[in-house]
Protein backbone atom coordinates (compact mmCIF):
# COMPACT_ATOMS: atom_id res chain seq x y z
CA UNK A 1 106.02 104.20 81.44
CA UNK A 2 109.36 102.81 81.23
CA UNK A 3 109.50 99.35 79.51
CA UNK A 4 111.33 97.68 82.10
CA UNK A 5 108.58 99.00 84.26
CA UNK A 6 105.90 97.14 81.58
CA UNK A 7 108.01 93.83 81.14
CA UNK A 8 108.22 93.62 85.16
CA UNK A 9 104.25 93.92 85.56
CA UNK A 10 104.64 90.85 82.39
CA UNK A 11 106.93 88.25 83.85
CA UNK A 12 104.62 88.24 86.97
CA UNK A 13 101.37 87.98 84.93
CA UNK A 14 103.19 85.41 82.60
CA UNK A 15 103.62 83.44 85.90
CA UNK A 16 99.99 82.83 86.02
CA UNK A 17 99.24 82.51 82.04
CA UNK A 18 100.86 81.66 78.92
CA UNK A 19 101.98 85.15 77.21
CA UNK A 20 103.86 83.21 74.25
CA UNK A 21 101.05 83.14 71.61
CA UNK A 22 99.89 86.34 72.32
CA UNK A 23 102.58 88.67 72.98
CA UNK A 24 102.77 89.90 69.36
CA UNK A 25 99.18 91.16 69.56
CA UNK A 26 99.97 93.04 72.41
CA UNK A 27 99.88 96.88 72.21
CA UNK A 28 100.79 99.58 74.91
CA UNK A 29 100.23 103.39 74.97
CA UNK A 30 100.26 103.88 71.46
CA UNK A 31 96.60 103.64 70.10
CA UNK A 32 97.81 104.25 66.22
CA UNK A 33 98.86 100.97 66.34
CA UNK A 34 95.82 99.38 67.59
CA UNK A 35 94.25 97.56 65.00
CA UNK A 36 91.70 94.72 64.19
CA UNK A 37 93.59 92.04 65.76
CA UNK A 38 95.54 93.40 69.02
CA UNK A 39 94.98 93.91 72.71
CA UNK A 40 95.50 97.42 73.59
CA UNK A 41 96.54 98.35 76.98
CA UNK A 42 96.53 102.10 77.49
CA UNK A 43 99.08 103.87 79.57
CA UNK A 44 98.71 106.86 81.67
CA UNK A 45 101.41 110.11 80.86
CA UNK A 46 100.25 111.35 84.17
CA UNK A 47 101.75 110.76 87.56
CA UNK A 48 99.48 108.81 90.16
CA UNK A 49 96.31 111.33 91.94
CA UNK A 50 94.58 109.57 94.76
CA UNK A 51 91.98 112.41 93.56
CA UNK A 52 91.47 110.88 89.99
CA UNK A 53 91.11 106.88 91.76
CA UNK A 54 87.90 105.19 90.28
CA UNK A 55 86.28 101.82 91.94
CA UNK A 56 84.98 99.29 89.71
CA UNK A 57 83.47 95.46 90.14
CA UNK A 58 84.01 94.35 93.91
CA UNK A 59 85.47 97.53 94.74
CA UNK A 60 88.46 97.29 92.86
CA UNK A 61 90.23 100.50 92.62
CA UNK A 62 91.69 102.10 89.30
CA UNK A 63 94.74 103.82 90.27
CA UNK A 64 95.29 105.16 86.44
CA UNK A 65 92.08 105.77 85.00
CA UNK A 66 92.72 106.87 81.48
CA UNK A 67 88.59 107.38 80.18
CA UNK A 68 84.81 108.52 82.01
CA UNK A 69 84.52 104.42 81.03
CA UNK A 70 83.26 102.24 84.41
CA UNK A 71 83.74 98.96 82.57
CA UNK A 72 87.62 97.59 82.14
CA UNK A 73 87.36 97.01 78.85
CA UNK A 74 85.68 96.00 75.76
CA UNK A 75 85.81 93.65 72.54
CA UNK A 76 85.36 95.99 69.69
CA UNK A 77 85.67 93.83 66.32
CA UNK A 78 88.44 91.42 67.11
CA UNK A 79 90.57 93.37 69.60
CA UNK A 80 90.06 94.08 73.59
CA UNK A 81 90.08 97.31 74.13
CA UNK A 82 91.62 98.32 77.38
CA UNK A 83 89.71 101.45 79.01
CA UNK A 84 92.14 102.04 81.83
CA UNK A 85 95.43 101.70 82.63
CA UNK A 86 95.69 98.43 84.41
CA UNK A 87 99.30 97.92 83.77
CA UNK A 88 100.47 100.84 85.22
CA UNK A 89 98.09 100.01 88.27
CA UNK A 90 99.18 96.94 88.82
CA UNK A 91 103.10 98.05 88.92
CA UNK A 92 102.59 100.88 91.11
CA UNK A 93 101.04 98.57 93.87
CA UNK A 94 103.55 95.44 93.53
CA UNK A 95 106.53 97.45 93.08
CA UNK A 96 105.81 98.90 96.08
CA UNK A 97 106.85 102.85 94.22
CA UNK A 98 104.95 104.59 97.17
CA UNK A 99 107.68 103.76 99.56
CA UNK A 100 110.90 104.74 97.55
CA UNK A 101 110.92 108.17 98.90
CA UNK A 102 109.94 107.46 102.03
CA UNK A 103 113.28 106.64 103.91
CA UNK A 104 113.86 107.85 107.65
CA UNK A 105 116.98 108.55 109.55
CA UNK A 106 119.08 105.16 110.02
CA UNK A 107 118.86 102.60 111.94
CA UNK A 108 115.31 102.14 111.62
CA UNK A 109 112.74 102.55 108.48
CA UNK A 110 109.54 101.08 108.49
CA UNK A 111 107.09 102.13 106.58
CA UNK A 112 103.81 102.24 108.22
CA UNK A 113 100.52 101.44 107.45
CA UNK A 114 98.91 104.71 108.03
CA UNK A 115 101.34 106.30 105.58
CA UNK A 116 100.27 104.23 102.71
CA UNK A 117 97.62 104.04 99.67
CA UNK A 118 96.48 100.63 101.07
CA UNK A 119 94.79 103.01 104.31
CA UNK A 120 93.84 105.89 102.20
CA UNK A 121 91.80 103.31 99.12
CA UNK A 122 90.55 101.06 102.32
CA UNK A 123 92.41 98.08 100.35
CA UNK A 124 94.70 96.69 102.79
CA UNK A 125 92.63 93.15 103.16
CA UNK A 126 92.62 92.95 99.44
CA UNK A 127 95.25 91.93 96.97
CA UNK A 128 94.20 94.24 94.74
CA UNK A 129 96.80 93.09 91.94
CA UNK A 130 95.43 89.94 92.04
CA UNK A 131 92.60 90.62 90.96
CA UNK A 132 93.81 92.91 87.80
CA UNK A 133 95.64 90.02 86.58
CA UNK A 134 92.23 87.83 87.11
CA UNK A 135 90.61 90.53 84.43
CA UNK A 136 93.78 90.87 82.27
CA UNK A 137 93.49 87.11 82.36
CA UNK A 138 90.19 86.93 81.42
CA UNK A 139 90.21 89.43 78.21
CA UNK A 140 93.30 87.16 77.00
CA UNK A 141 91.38 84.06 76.95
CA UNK A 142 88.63 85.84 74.97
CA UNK A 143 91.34 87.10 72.91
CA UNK A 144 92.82 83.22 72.20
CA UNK A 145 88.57 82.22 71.43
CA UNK A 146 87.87 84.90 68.87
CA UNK A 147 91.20 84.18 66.84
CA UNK A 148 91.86 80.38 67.87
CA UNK A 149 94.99 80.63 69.79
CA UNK A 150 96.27 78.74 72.63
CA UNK A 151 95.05 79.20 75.82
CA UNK A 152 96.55 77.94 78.73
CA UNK A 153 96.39 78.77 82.22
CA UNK A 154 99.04 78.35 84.73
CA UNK A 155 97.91 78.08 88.30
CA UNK A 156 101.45 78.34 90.87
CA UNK A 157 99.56 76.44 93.66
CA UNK A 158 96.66 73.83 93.37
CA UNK A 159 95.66 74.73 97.39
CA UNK A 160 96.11 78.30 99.68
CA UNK A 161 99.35 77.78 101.05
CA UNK A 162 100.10 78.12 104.32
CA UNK A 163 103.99 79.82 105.43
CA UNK A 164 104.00 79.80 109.14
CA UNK A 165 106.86 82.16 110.71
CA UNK A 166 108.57 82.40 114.34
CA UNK A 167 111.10 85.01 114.48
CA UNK A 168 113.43 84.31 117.59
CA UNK A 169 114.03 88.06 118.81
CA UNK A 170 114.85 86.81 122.70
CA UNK A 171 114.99 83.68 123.82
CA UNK A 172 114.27 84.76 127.97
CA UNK A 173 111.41 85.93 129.86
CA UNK A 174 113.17 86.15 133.25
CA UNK A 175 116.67 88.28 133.16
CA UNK A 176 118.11 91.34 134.25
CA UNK A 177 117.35 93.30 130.84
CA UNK A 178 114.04 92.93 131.17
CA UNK A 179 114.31 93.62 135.41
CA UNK A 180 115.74 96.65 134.29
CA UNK A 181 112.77 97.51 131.92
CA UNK A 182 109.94 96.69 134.16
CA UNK A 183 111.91 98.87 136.87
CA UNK A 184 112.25 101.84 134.31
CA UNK A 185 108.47 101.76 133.57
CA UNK A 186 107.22 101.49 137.41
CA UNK A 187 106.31 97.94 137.29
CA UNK A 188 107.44 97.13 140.32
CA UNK A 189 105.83 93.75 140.72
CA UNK A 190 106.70 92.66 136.89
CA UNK A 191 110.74 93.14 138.08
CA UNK A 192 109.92 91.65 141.13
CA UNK A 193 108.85 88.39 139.70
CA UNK A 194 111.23 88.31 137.19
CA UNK A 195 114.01 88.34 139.63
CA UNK A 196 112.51 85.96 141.94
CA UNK A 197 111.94 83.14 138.66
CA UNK A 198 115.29 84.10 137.83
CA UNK A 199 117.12 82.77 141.47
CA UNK A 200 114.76 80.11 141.29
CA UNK A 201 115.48 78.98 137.96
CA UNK A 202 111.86 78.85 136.82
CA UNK A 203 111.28 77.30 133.25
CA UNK A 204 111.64 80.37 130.80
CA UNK A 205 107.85 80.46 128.98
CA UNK A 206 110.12 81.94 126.18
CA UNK A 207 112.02 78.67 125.65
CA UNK A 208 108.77 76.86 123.79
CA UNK A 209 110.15 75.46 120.65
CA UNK A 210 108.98 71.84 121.76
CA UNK A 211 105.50 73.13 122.28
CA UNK A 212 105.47 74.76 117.99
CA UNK A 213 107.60 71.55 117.22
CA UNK A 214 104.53 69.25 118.75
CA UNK A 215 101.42 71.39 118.26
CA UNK A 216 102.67 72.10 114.31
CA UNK A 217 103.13 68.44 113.92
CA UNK A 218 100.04 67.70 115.15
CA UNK A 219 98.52 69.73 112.18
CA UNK A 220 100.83 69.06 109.42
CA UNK A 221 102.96 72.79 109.22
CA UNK A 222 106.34 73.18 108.72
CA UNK A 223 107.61 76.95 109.75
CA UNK A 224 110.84 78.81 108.75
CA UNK A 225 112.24 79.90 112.08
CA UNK A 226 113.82 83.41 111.44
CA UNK A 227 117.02 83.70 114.14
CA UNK A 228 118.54 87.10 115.25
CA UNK A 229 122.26 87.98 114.84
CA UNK A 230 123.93 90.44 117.41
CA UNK A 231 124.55 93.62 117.02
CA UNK A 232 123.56 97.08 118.30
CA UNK A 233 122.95 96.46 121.78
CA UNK A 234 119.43 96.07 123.30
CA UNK A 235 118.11 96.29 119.50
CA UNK A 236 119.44 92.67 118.19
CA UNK A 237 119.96 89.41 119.83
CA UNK A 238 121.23 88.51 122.98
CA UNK A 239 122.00 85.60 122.64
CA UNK A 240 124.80 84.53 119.88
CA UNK A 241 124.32 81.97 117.28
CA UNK A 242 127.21 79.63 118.53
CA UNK A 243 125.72 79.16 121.71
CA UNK A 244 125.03 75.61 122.34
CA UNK A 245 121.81 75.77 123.38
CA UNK A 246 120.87 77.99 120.55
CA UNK A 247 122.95 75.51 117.50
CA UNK A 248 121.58 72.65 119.46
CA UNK A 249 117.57 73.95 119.13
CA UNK A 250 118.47 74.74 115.17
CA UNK A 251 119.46 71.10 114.78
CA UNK A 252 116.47 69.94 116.37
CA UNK A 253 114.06 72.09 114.11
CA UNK A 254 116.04 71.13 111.14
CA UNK A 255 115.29 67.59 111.72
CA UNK A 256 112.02 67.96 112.71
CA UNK A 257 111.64 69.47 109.07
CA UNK A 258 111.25 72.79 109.75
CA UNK A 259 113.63 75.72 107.93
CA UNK A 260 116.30 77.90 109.41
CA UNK A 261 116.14 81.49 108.32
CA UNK A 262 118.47 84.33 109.12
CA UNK A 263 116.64 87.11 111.05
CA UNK A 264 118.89 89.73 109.94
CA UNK A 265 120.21 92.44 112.20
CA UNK A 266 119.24 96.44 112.17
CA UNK A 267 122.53 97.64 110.35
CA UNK A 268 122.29 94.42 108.03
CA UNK A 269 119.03 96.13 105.87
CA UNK A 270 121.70 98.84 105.24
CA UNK A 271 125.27 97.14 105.49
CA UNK A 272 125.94 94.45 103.28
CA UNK A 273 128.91 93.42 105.07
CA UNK A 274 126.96 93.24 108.08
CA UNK A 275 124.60 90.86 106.20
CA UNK A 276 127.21 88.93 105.06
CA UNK A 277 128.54 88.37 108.71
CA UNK A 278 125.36 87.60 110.26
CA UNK A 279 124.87 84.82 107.20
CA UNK A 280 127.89 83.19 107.67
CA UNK A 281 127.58 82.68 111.50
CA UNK A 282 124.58 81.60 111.23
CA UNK A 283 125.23 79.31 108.37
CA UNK A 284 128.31 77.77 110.53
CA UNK A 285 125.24 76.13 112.62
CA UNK A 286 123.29 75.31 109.99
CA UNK A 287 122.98 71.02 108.24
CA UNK A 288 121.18 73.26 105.21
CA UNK A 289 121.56 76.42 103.93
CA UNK A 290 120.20 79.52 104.83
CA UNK A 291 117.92 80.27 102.21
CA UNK A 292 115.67 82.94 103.71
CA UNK A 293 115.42 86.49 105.28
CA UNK A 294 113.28 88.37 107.39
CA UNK A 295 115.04 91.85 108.88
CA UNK A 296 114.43 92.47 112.39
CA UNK A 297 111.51 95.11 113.19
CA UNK A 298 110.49 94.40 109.46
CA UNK A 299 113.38 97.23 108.92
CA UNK A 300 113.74 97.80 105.37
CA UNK A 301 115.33 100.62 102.89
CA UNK A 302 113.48 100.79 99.30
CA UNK A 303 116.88 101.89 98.02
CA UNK A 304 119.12 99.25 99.42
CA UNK A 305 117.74 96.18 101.26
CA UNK A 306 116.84 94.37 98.05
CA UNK A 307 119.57 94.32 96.70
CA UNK A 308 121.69 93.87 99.17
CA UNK A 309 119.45 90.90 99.89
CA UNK A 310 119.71 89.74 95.79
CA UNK A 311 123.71 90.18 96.67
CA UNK A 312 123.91 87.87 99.37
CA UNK A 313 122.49 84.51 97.41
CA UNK A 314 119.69 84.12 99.36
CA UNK A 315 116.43 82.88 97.71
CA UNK A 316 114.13 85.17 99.18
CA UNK A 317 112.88 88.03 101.49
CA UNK A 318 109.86 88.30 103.66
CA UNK A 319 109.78 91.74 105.23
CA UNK A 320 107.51 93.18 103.70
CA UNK A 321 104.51 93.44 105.63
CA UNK A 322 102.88 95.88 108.02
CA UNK A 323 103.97 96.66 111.20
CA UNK A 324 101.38 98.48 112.10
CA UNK A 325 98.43 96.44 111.05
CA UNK A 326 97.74 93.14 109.00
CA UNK A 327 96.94 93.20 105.36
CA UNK A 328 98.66 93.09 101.76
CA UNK A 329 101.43 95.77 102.22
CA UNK A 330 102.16 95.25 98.22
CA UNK A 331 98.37 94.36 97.69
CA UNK A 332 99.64 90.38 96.00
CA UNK A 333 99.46 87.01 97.55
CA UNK A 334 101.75 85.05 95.41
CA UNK A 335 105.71 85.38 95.44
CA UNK A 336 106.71 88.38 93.34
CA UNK A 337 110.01 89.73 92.82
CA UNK A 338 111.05 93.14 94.01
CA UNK A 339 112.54 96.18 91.44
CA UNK A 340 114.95 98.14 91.12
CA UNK A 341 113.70 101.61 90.94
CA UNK A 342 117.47 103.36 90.78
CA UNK A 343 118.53 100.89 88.27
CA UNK A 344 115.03 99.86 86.67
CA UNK A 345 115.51 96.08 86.72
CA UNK A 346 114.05 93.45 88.73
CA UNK A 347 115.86 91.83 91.27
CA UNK A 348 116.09 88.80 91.33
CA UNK A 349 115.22 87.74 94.90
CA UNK A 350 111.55 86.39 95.70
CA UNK A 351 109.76 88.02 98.09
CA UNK A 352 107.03 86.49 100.52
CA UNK A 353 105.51 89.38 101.66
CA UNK A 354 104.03 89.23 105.77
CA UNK A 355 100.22 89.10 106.04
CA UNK A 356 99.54 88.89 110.00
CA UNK A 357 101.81 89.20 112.57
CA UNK A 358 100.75 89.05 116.20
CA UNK A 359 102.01 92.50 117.22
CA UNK A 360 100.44 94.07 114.53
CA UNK A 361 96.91 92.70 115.77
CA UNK A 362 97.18 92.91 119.30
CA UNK A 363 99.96 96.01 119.86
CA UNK A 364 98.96 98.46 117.08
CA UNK A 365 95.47 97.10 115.88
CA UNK A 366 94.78 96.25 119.36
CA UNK A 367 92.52 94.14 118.41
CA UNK A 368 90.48 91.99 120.97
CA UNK A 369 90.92 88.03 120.08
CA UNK A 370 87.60 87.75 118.76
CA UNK A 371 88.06 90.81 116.49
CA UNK A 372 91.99 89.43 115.30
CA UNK A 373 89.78 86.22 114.83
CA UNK A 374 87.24 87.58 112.62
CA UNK A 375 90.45 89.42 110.65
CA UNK A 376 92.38 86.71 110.02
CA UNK A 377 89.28 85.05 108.53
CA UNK A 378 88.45 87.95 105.80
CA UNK A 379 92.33 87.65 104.64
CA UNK A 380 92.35 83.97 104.67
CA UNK A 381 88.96 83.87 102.72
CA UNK A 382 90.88 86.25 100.18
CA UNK A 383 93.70 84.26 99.80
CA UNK A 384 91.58 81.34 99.04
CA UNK A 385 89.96 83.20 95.55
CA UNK A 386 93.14 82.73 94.23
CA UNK A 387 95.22 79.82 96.29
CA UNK A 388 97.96 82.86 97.33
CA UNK A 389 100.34 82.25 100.25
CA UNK A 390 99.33 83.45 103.29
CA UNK A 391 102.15 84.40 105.58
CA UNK A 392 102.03 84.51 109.46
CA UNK A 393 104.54 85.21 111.88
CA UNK A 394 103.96 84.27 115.51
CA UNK A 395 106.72 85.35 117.92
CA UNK A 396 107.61 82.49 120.37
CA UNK A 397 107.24 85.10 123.06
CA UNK A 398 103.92 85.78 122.14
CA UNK A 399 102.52 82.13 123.68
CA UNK A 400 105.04 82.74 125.99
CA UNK A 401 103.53 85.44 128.29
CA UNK A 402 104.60 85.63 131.46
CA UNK A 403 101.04 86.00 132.93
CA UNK A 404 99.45 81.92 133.15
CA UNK A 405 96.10 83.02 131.68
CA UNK A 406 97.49 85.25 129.26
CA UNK A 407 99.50 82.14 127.79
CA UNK A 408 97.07 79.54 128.39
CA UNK A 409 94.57 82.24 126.39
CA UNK A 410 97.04 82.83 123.17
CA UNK A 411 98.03 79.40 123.24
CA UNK A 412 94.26 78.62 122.78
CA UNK A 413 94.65 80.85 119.89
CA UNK A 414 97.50 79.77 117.67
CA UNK A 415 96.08 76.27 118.23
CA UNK A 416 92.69 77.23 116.81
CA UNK A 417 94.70 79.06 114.14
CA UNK A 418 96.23 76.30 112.81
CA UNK A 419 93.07 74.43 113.22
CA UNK A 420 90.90 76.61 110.96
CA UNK A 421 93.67 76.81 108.56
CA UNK A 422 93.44 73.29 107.71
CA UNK A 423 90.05 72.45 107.98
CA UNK A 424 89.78 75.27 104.97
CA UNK A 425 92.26 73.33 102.94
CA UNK A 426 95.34 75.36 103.14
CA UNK A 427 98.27 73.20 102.85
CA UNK A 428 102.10 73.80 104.49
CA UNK A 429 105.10 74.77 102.54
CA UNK A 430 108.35 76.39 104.17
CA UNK A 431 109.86 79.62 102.11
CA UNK A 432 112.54 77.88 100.41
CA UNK A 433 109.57 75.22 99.90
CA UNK A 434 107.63 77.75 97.93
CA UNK A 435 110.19 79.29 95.87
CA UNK A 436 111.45 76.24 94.73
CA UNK A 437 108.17 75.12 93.23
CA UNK A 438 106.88 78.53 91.84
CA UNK A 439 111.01 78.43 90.37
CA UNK A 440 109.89 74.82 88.50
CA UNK A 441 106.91 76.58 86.80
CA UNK A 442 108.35 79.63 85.58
């Protein structure tokens, strides 16, 4: 295993515990040099074989077994004894390493849910990594008893955080794009009424920001608001950043405390020029800066986007979630930073990776609103072992239906949302929010 590779897997651990005194005991791979006073980590040779995955304590999966051993590991005089490769484990899942070959055909890649180990171990409501660092974690401290070093624990967030998301794809229900649409598909009654609210100028369900800006007041959340740049046609934004609706609405969250993100455009995961462009507009419109990213259709290229991202100056990324279906896409809950597989460095950009978004629950899951209910509770009771972030992103147009009971129905639902979210004790942070205080404790 490369060292970078090893020291990557460290800095996040050391986010979480004090490595200082113990670092010198530390021993990887090399089991000659394991003595009477080390922790040994072993370190697979072999390249990852869903075939050769073992399950341990609480189902927690062993992507690098290195022994027949089901037990993690072992005091044996006054060492711990590794008995599988947890390091190795760990990097292969935050890293994200399953998706660096998987690029598609530009303008879109998206890795997808069925594609990935988080399907094939059943693991995608688990942050698996989280709980290797828990065990890691816990064989140090018995480490620091048996030889009377200092222990100390370092906890990034004293409550589950809470970062609530809107990306603003389209700001209108009723116009001739989506006429168009309804006409191409057959629904004839769908164009109908949207031409008819359109000549009679009907309020736009899609223009809601005062109903997030007064419901999220009401219980105590401050959301990053992610807006779209234009580019390729009928794939980015229609609207433009400088119009004064749109600069006028970004003032208005701003004040109301909420964040400004750039929602960055297809070509932008790819085209750091593009990113650069869309940044600056949007920045022109901006009282603070733009701090945060989320690309548009969660498009993002292994190879590229991160750094392109680490390029640009902005603090952090939060693409990287599921499409397809809700769940840990890089099995963590806290910030982490993304790596560099070409180069083998981290970059330095955070990244808040997406949990639940609507579409993935009700488009791909299609879930019933009972069942996204009961979902949404299994990953929030996760997050709350280890007071992780949980990130949600709910569209504006998703409360926006146009059908009355529809919105009245998933308005019901983000407002019940919010409400179980702080009757369990999670507490509201932005992105910039978070990074900033997990930046003060590094």
């Amino acid at each position: 295993m490369h060292k970078s590779r090893i020291e990557y897997v460290l800095y996040h651990l050391g986010l979480l515990v004090e490595l200082e005194g113990v670092r010198g005991y530390i021993v990887f791979g090399d089991e000659a040099k394991a003595d009477n006073k080390c922790i040994y980590f072993p370190v697979s040779v072999t390249d990852f074989d869903i075939k050769k995955v073992i399950y341990l304590e609480d189902d927690i999966p062993i992507l690098f077994p290195v022994s027949d051993r089901f037990r993690y590991y072992k005091q044996e005089g006054g060492s711990i004894i590794f008995d599988h490769d947890l390091i190795s484990s760990a990097f292969y899942l935050l890293s994200g390493l399953q998706e660096f070959d998987s690029e598609t055909a530009r303008p879109l890649n998206r890795y997808s849910w069925q594609d990935s180990i988080q399907k094939k171990l059943k693991i995608t409501a688990k942050p698996v990594v989280n709980y290797y660092f828990e065990i890691i974690i816990e064989a140090i401290e018995k480490f620091c008893s048996l030889h009377d070093l200092r222990f100390r624990r370092k906890y990034p967030f004293k409550k589950p955080v809470l970062f609530m998301s809107h990306d603003i794809d389209r700001i209108k229900c009723y116009n001739f794009a989506r006429f168009k649409m309804f006409l191409k598909k057959g629904k004839f009654f769908s164009a109908l009424e949207v031409i008819f609210k359109m000549i009679l100028r009907v309020k736009d369900p899609w223009w809601n920001f005062d109903y997030f800006i007064n419901l999220e007041k009401q219980h105590e959340v401050k959301s990053a608001w992610f807006f779209l740049g234009k580019g390729i046609r009928h794939l980015d934004a229609y609207y433009s950043y400088q119009d004064k609706q749109i600069s006028n609405v970004i003032s208005k969250l701003q004040k109301a405390g909420h964040e400004i993100g750039l929602h960055g455009t297809i070509r932008s995961a790819y085209n750091s020029e593009e990113l650069q462009k869309n940044l600056t507009e949007l920045q022109g419109v901006s009282e603070h800066p733009i701090e945060g990213i989320r690309q548009h259709w969660l498009n993002y290229y292994p190879k590229e986007t991160g750094e392109i991202h680490s390029q640009s100056g902005l603090m952090y990324d939060t693409s990287l979630g599921f499409h397809d279906h809700a769940g840990f896409r890089n099995s963590y809950c806290y910030p982490f930073k993304l790596y560099d597989f070409e180069q083998e460095k981290m970059q330095e950009i955070w990244e808040l990776s997406l949990v639940v978004m609507d579409g993935s629950l009700f488009d791909y899951q299609k879930l019933s609103d009972q069942q996204a209910r009961r979902f949404i509770g299994e990953l929030k009771r996760e997050i709350m072992k280890f007071n992780g972030i949980f990130t949600i992103l709910v569209h504006n147009n998703f409360v926006g239906a146009m059908s009355r009971e529809l919105r009245k129905q998933r308005k019901q639902f983000y407002k019940d949302l919010l409400k179980s979210l702080k009757k369990d004790g999670y507490v509201s942070y932005t992105g910039s929010d978070i990074c900033n205080l997990i930046d003060r404790k590094e």
